[in-house]
C-alpha atoms as a PDB file:
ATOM      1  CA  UNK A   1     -22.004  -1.253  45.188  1.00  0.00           C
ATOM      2  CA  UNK A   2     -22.680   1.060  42.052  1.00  0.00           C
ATOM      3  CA  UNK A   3     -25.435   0.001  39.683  1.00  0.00           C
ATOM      4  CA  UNK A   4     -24.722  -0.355  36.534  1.00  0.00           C
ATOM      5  CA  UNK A   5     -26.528   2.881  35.547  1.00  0.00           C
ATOM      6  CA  UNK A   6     -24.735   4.856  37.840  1.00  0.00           C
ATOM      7  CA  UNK A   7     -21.408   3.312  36.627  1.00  0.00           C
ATOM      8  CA  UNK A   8     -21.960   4.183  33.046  1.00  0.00           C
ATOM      9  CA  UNK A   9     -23.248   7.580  34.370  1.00  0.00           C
ATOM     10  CA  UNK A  10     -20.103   8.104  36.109  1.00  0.00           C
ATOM     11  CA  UNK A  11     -17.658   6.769  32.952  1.00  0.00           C
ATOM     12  CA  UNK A  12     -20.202   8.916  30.860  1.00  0.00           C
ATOM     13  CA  UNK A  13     -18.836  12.082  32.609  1.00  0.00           C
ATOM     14  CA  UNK A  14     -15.684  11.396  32.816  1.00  0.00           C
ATOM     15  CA  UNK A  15     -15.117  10.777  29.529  1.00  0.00           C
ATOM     16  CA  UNK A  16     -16.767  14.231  28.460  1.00  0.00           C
ATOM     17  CA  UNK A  17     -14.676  15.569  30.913  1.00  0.00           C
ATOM     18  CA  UNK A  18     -11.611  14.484  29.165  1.00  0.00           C
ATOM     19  CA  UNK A  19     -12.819  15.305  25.830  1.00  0.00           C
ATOM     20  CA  UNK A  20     -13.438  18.853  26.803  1.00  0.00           C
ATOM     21  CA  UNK A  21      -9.709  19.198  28.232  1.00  0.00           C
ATOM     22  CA  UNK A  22      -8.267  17.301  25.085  1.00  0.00           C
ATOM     23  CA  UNK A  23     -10.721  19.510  23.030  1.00  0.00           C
ATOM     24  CA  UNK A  24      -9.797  22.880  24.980  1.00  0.00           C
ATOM     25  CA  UNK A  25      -5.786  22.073  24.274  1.00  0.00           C
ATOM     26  CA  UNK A  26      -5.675  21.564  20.816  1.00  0.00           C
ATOM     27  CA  UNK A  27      -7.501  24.572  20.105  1.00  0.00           C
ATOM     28  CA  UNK A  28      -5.245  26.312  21.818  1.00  0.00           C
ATOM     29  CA  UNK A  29      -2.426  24.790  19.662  1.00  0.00           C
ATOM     30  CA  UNK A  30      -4.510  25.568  16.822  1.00  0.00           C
ATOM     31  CA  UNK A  31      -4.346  29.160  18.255  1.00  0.00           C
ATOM     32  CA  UNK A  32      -0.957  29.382  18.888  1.00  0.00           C
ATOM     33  CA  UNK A  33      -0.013  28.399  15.394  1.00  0.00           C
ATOM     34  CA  UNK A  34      -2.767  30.570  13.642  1.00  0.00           C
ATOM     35  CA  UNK A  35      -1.523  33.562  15.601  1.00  0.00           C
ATOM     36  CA  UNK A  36       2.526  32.500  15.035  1.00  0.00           C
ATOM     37  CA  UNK A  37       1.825  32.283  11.822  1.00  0.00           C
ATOM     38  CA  UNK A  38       0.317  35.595  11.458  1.00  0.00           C
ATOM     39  CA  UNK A  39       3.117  37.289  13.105  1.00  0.00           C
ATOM     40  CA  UNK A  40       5.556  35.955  10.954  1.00  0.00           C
ATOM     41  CA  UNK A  41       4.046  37.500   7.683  1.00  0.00           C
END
């Protein structure tokens, strides 16, 4: 059985995980729509 550290340790990195891969795809969006938007003018 976890302790309680450990499981907030655990849900700790998973959440940065997730926030780094939410993070990482909407600056790409951002990206993609700077660099569309550029192309168009």
């Amino acid at each position: 059985m976890l302790s309680l550290q450990e499981k907030y340790i655990r849900i700790n990195y998973e959440y940065n995980n997730l926030k780094t891969v939410y993070l990482r795809k909407i600056r790409l969006q951002l990206k993609t729509q700077f660099l569309l938007k550029n192309e168009v003018f």
